[in-house]
N, C-alpha and C. Protein backbone atom coordinates (compact mmCIF):
# COMPACT_ATOMS: atom_id res chain seq x y z
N UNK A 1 13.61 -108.63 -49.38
CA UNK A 1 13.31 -109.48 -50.52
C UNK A 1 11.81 -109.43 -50.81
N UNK A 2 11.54 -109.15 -52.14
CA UNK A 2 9.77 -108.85 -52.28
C UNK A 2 9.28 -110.29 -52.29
N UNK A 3 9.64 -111.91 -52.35
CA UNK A 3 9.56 -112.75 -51.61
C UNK A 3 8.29 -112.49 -50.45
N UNK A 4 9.32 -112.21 -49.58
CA UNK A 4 9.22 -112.28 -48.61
C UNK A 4 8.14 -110.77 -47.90
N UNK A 5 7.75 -109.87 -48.70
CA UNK A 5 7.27 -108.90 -48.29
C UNK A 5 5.79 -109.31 -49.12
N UNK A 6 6.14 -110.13 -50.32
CA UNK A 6 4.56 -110.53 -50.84
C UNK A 6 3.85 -111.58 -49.36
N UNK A 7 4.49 -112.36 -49.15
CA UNK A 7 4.02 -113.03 -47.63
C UNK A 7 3.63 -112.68 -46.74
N UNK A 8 4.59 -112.01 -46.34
CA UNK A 8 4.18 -110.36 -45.13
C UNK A 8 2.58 -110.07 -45.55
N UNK A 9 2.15 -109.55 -47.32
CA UNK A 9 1.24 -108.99 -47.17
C UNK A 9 -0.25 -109.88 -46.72
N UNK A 10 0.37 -111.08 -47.98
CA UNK A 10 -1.15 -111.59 -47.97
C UNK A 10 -0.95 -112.77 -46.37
N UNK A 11 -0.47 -113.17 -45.76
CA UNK A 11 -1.09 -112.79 -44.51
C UNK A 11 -1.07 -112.21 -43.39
N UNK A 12 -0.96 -111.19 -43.46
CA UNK A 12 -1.41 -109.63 -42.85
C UNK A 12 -2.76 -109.75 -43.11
N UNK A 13 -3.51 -109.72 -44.54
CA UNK A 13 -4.88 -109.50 -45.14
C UNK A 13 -5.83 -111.15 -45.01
N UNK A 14 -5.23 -112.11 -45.37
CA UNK A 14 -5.98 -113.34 -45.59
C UNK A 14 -6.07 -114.09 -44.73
N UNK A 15 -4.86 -114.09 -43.42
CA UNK A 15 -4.91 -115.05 -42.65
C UNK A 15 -4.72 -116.66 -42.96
N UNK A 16 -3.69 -116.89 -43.94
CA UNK A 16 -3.69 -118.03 -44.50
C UNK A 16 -3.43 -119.12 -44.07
N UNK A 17 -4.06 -120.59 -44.62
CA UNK A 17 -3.03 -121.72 -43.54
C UNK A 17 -1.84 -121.90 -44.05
N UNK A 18 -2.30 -121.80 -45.57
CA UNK A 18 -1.12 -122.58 -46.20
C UNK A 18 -0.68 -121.13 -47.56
N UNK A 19 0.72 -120.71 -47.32
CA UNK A 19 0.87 -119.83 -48.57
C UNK A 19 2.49 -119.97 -49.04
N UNK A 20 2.35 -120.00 -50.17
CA UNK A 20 4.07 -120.28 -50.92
C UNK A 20 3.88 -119.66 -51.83
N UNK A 21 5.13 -118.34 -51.95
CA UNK A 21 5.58 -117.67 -53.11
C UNK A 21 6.67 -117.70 -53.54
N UNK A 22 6.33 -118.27 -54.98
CA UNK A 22 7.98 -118.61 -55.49
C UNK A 22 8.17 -117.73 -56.69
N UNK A 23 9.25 -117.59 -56.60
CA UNK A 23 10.15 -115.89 -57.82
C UNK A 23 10.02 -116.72 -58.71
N UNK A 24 9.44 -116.33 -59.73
CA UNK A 24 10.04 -116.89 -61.68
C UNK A 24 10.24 -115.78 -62.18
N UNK A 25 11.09 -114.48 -61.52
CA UNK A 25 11.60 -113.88 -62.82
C UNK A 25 12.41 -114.18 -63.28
N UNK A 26 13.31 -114.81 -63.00
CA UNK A 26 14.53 -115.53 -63.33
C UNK A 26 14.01 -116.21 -65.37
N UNK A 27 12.83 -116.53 -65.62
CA UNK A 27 12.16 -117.31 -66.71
C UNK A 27 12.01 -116.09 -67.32
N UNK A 28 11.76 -114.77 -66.84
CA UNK A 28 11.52 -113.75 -67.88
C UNK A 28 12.63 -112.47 -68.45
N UNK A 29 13.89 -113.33 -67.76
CA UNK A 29 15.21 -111.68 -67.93
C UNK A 29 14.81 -111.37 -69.10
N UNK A 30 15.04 -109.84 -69.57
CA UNK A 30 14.77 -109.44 -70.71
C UNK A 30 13.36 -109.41 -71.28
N UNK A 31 12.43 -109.84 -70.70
CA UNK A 31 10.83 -109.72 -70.76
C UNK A 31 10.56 -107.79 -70.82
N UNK A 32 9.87 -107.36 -71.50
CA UNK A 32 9.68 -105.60 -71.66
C UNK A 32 8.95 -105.36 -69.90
N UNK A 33 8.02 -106.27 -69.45
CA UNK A 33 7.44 -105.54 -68.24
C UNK A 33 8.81 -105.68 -67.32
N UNK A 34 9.81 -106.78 -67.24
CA UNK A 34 10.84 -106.98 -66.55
C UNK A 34 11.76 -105.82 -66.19
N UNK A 35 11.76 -105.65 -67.43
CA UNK A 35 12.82 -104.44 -67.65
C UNK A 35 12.42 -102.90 -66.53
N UNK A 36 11.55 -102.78 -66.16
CA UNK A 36 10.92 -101.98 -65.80
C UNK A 36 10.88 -102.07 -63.88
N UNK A 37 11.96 -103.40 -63.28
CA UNK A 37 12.11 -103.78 -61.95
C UNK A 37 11.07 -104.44 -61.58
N UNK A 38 10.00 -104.76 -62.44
CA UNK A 38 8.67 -105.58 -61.60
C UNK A 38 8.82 -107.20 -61.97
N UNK A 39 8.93 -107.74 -60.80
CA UNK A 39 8.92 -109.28 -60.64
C UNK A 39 7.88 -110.38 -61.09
N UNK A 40 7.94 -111.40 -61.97
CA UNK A 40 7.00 -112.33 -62.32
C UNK A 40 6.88 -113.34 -60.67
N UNK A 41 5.29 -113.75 -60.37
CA UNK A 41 5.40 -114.44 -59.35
C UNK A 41 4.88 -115.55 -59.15
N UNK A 42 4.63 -116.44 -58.65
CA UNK A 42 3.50 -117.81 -58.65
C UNK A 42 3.68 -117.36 -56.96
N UNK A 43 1.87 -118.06 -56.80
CA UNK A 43 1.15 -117.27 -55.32
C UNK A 43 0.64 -118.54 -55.07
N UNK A 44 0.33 -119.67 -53.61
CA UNK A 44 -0.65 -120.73 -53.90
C UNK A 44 -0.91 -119.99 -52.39
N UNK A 45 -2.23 -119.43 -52.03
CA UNK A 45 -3.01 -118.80 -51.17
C UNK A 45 -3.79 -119.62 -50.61
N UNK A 46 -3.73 -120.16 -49.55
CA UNK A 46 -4.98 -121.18 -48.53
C UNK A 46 -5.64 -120.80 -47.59
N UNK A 47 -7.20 -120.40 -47.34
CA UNK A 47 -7.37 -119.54 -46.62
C UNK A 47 -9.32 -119.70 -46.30
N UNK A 48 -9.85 -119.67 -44.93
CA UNK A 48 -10.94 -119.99 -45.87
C UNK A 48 -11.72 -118.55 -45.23
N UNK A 49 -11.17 -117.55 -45.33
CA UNK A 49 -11.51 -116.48 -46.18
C UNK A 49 -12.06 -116.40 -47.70
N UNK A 50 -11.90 -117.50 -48.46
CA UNK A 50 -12.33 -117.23 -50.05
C UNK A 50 -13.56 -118.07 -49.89
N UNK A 51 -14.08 -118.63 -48.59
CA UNK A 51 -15.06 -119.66 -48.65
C UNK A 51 -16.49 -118.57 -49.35
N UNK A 52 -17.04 -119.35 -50.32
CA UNK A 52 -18.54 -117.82 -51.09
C UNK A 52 -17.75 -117.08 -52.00
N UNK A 53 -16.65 -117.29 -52.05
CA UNK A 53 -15.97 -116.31 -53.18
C UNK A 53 -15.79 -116.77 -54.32
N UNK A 54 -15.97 -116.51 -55.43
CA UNK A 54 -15.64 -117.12 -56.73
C UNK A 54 -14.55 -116.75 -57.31
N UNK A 55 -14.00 -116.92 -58.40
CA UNK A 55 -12.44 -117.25 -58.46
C UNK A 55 -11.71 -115.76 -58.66
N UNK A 56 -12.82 -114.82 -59.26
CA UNK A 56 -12.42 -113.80 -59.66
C UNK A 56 -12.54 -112.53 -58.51
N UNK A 57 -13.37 -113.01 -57.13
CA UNK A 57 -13.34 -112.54 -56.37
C UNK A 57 -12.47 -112.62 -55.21
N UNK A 58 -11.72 -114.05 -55.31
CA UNK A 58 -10.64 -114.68 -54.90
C UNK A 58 -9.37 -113.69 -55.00
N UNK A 59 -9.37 -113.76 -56.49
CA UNK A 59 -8.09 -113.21 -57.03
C UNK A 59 -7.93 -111.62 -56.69
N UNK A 60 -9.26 -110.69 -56.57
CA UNK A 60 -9.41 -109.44 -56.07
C UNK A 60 -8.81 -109.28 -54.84
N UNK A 61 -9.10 -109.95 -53.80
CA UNK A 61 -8.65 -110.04 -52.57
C UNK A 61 -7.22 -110.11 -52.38
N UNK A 62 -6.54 -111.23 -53.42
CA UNK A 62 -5.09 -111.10 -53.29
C UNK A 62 -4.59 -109.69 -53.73
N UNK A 63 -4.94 -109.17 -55.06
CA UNK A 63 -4.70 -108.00 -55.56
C UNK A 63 -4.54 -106.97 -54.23
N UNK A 64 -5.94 -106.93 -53.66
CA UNK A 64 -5.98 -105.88 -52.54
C UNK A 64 -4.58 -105.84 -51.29
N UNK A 65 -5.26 -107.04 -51.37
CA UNK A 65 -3.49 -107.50 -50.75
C UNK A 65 -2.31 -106.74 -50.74
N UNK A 66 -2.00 -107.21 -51.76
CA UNK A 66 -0.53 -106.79 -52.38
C UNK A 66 -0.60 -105.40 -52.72
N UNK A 67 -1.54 -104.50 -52.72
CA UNK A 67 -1.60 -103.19 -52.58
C UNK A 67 -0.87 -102.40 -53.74
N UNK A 68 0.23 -101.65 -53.74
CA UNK A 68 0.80 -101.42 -54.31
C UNK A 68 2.03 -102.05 -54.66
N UNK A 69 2.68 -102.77 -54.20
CA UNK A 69 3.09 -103.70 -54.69
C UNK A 69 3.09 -104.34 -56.19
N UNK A 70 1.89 -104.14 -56.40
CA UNK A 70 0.89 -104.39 -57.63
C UNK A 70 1.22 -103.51 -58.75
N UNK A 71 1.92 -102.21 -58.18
CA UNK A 71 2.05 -101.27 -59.15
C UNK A 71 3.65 -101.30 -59.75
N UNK A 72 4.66 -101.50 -59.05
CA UNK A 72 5.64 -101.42 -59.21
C UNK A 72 6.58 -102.51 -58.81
N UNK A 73 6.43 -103.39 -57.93
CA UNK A 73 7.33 -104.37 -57.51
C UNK A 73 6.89 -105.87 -58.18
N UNK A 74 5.81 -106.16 -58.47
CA UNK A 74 4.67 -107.15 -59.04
C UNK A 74 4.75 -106.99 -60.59
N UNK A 75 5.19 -107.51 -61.75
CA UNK A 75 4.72 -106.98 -63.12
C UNK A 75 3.65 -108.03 -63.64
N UNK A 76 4.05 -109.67 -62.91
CA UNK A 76 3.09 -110.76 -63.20
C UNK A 76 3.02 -111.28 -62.00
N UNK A 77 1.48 -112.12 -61.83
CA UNK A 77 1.50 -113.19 -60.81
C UNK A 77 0.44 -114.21 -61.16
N UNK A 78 0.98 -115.28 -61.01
CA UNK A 78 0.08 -116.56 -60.93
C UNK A 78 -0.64 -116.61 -59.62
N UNK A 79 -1.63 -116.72 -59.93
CA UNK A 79 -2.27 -116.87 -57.71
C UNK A 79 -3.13 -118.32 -58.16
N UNK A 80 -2.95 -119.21 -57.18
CA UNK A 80 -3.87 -120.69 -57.43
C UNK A 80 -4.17 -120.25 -55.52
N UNK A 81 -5.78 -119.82 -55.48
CA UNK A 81 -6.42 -119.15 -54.90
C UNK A 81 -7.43 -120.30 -54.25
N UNK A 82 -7.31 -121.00 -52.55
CA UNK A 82 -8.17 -122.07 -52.35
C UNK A 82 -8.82 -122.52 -51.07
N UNK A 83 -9.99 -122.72 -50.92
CA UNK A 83 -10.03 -122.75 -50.08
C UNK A 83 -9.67 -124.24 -48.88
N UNK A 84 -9.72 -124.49 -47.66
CA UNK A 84 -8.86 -125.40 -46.68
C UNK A 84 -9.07 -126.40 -47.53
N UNK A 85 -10.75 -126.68 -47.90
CA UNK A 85 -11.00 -128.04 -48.52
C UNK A 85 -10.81 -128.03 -49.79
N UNK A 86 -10.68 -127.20 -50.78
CA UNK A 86 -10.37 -127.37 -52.19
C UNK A 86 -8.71 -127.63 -52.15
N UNK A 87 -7.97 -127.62 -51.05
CA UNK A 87 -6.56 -127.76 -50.79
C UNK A 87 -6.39 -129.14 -50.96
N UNK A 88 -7.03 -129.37 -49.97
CA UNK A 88 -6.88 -130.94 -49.70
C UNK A 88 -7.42 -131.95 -50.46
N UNK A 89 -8.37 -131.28 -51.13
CA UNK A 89 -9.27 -132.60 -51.88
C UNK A 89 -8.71 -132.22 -53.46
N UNK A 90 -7.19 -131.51 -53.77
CA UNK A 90 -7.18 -131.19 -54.93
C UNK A 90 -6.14 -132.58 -55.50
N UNK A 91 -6.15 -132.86 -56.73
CA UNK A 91 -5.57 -133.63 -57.42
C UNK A 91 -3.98 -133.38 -57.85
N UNK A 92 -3.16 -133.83 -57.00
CA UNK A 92 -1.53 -133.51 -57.51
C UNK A 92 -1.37 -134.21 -59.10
């Protein structure tokens, strides 16, 4: 399940405390990148690996991550990218 192999990756790479990936392709059947076998994803990455990183350097790291993945199994992903204390001190 690519689930479960996006997890595998990013912590393999990030070492995360806290990480949940949940499938929304289910919201895009029939979407043109869909069509093509690549999965829409939401990513929430906790890690303080991103501690000095800014958001776009954050989001690089997941990319690297997911490797290729990125190319063919991945068509979208949401990543909410944070570090231990931006976790905890964030506003539900």
């Amino acid at each position: 399940m690519r689930t479960e192999r996006i997890k595998a990756c990013l912590s393999a790479a990030l070492e995360p405390q806290t990480i949940e990936v949940r499938d929304d392709s289910h919201m895009h059947a029939g979407h043109e990148g869909a069509k093509g076998g690549g999965g829409h994803f939401s990513v929430t990455v906790v890690t303080p690996r991103f501690l000095g990183k800014n958001h776009v350097q954050r989001h690089q790291m997941v990319y690297q991550a997911l490797g290729d993945m990125m190319k063919k199994d991945i068509h979208a992903l949401s990543i909410r990218a944070l570090t231990p204390d931006e976790f905890l001190n964030q506003k539900t």
